[in-house]
C-alpha atoms as a PDB file:
ATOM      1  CA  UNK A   1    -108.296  53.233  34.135  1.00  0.00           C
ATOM      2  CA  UNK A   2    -106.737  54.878  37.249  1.00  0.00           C
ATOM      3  CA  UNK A   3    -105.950  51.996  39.372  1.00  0.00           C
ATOM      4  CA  UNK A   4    -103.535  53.837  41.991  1.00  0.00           C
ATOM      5  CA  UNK A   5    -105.021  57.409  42.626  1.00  0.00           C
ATOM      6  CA  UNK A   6    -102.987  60.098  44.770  1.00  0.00           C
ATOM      7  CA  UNK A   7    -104.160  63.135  46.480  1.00  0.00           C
ATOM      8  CA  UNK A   8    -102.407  65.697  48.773  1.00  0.00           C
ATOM      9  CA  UNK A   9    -104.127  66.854  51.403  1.00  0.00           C
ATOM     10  CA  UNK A  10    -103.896  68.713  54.778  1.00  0.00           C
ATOM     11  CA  UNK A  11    -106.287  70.364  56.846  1.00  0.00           C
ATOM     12  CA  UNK A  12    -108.370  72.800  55.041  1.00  0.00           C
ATOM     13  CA  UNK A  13    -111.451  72.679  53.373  1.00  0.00           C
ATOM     14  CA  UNK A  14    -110.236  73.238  50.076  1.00  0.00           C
ATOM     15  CA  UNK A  15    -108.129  69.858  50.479  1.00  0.00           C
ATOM     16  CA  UNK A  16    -111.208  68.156  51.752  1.00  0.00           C
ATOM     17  CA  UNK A  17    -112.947  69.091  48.274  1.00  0.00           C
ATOM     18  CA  UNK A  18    -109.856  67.590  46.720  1.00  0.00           C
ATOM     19  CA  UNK A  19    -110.354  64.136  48.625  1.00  0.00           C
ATOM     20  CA  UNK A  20    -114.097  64.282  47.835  1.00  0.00           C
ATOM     21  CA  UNK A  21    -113.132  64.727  44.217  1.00  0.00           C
ATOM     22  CA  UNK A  22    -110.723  61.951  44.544  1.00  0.00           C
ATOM     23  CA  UNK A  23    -112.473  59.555  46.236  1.00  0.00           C
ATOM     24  CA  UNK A  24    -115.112  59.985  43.228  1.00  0.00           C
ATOM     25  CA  UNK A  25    -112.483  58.913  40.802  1.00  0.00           C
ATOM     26  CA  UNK A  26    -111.079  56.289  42.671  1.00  0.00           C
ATOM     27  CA  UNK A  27    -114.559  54.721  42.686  1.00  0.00           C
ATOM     28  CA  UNK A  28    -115.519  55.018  39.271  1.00  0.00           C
ATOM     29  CA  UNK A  29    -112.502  53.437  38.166  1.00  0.00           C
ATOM     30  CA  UNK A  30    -112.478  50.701  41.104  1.00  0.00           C
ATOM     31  CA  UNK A  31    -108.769  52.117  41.778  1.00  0.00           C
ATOM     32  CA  UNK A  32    -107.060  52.221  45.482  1.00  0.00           C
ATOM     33  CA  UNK A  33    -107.323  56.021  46.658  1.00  0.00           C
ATOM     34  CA  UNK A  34    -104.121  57.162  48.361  1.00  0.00           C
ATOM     35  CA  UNK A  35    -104.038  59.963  50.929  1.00  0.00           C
ATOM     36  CA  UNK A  36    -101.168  61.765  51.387  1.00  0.00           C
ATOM     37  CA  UNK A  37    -100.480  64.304  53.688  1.00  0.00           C
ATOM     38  CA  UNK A  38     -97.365  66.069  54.548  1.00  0.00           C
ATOM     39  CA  UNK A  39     -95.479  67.404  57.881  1.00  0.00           C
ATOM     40  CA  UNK A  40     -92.711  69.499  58.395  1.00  0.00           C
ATOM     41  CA  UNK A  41     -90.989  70.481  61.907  1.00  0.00           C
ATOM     42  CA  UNK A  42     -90.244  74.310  61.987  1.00  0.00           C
ATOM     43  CA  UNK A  43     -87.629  75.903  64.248  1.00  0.00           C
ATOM     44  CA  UNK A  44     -88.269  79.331  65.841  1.00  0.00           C
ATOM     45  CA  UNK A  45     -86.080  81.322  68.498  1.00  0.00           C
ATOM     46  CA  UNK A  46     -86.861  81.489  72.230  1.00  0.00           C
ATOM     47  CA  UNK A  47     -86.815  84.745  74.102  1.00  0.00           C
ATOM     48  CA  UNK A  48     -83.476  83.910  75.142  1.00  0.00           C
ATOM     49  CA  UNK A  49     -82.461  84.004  71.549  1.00  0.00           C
ATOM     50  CA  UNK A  50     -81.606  79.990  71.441  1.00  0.00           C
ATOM     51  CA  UNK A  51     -83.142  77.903  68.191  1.00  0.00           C
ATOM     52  CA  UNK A  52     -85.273  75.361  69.381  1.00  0.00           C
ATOM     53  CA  UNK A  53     -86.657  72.253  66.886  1.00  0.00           C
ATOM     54  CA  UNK A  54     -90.150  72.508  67.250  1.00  0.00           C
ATOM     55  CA  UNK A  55     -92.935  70.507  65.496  1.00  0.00           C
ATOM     56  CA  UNK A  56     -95.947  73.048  64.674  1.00  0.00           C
ATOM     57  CA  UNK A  57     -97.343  70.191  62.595  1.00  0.00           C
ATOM     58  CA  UNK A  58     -96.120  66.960  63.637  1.00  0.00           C
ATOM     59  CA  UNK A  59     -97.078  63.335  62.495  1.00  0.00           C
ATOM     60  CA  UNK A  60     -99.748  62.684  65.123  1.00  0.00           C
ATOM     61  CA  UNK A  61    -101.726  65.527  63.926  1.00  0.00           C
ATOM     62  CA  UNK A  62    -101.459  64.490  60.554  1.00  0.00           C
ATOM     63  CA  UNK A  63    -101.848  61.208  61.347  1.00  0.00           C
ATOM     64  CA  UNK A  64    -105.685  62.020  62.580  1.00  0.00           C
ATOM     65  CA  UNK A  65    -105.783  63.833  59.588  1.00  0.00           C
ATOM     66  CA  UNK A  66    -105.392  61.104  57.749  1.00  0.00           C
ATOM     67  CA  UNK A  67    -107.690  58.846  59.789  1.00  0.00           C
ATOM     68  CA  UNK A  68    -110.531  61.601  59.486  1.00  0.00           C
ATOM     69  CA  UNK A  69    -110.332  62.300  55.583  1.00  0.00           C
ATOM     70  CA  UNK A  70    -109.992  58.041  54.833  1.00  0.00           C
ATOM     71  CA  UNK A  71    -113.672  58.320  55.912  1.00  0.00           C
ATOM     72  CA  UNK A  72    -114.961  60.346  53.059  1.00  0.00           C
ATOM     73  CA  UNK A  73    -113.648  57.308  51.011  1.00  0.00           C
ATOM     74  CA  UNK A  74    -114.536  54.237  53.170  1.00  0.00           C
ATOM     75  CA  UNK A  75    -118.156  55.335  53.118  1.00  0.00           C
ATOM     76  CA  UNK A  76    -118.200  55.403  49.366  1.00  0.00           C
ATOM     77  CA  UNK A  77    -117.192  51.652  48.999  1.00  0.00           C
ATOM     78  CA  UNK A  78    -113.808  52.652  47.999  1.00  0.00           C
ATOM     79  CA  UNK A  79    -110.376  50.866  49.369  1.00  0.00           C
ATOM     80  CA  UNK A  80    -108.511  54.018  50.759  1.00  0.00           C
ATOM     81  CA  UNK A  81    -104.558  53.984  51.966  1.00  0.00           C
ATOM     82  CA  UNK A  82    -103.148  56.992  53.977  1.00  0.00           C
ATOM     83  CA  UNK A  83     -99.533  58.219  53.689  1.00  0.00           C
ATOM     84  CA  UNK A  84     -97.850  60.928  56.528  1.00  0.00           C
ATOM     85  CA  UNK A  85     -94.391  62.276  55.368  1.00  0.00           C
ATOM     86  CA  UNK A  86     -91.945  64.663  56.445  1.00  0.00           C
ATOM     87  CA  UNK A  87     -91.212  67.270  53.930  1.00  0.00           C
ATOM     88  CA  UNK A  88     -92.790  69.992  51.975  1.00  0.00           C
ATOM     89  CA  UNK A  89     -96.171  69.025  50.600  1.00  0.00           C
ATOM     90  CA  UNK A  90     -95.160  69.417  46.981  1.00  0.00           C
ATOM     91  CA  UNK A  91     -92.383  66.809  47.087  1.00  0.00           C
ATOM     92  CA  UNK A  92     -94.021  64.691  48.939  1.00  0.00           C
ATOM     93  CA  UNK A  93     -96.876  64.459  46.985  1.00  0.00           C
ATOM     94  CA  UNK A  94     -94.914  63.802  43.982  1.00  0.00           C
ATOM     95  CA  UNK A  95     -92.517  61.151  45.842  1.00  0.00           C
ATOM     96  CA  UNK A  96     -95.138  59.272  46.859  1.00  0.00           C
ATOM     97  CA  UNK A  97     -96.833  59.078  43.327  1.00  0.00           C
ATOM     98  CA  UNK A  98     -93.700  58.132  41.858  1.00  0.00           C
ATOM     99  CA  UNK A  99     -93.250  55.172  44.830  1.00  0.00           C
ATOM    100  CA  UNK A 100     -96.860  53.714  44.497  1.00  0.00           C
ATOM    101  CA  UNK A 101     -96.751  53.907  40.678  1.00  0.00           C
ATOM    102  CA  UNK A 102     -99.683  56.131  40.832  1.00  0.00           C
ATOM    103  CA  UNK A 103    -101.803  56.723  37.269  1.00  0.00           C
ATOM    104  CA  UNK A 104    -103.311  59.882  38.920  1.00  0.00           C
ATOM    105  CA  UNK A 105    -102.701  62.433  40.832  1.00  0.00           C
ATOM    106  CA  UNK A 106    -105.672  65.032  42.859  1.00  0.00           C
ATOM    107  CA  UNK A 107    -104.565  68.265  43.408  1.00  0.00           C
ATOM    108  CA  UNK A 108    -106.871  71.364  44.581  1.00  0.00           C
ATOM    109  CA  UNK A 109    -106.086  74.522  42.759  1.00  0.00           C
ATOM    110  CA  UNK A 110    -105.542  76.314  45.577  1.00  0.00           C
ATOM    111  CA  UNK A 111    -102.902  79.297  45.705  1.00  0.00           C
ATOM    112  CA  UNK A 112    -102.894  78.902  41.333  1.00  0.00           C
ATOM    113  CA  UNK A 113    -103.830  82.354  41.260  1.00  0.00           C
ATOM    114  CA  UNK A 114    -102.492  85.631  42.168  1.00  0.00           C
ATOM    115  CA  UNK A 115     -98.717  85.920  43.709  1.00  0.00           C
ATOM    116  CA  UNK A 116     -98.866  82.404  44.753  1.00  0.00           C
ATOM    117  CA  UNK A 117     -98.996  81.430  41.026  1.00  0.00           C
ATOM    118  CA  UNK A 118     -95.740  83.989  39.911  1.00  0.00           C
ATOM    119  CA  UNK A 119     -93.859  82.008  42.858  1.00  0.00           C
ATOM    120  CA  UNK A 120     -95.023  78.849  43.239  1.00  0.00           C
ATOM    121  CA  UNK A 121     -97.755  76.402  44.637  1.00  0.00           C
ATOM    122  CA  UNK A 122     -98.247  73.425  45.737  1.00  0.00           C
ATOM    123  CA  UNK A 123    -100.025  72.301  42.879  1.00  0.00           C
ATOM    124  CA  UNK A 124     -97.839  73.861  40.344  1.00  0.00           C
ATOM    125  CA  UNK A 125     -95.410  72.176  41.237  1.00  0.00           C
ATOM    126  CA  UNK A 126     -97.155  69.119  41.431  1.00  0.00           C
ATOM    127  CA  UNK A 127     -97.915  69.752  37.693  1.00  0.00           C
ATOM    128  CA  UNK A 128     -95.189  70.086  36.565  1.00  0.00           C
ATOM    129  CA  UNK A 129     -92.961  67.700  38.585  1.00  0.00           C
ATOM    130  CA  UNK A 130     -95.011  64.372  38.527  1.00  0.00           C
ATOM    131  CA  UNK A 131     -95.013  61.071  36.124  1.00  0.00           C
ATOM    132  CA  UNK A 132     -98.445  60.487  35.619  1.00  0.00           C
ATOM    133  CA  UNK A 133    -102.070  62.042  34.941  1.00  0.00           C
ATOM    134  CA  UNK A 134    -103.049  65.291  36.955  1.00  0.00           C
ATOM    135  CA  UNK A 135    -106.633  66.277  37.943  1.00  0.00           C
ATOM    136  CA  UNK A 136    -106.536  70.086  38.924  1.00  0.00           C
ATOM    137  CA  UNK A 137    -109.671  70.250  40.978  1.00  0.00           C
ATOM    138  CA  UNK A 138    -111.424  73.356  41.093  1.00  0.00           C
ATOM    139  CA  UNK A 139    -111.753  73.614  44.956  1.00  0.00           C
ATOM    140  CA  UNK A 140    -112.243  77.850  45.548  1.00  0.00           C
ATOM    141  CA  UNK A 141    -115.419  78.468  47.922  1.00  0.00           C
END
């Protein structure tokens, strides 16, 4: 049924419940469960007033990242791929679906509520920008 399964994650534990979730689909339906995880280099002035490009979350982070949430699906049987990308989280998510084909896409519902909702969210615009199935996974605390 879902033979190429996305989710977005990064390091919270919301996004953790999202791989969990994932990881559960991907195995019922024998699919290939894709990680993705996004980075994004922010810029911030010095005390001298100069920009300087600085990564605050840079590929080798996410890149362990990665390697640490593949485990949730490797020791449920289940063939697990992980994807780092520069960008924001929502367009990279949906990028990468759209490149691997994917029949579903996880998404947590964190930050569908309140202002977050009015102005956007990660997985609102997830929603509403992808080309296949969405799971919205309930993953409040």
């Amino acid at each position: 049924m879902f033979n190429v399964v996305v989710v977005g994650a990064d390091g919270s534990p919301t996004a953790r419940r999202a791989v969990e979730a994932a990881t559960e689909m991907a195995l019922m339906s024998r699919g290939v469960l894709h990680i993705v995880s996004a980075f994004s280099p922010k810029s911030y002035a010095d005390s001298s007033g100069s920009k300087e490009f600085v990564s605050l979350s840079n590929e080798g982070e996410v890149e362990s990242l990665l390697q640490s949430l593949s485990f949730i699906a490797k020791n449920r049987g289940v063939e697990v791929r992980t994807h780092a990308a520069k960008g924001a989280p929502s367009e990279v998510i949906v990028k990468m679906a759209d490149e691997l084909n994917a029949d579903l896409v996880v998404v947590g519902n964190k930050g569908m509520r309140g202002v977050r909702r009015v102005l956007g969210s990660v997985p609102n615009s997830v929603v509403h920008s992808v080309n296949c199935s969405v799971a919205v996974i309930d993953t409040s605390e």
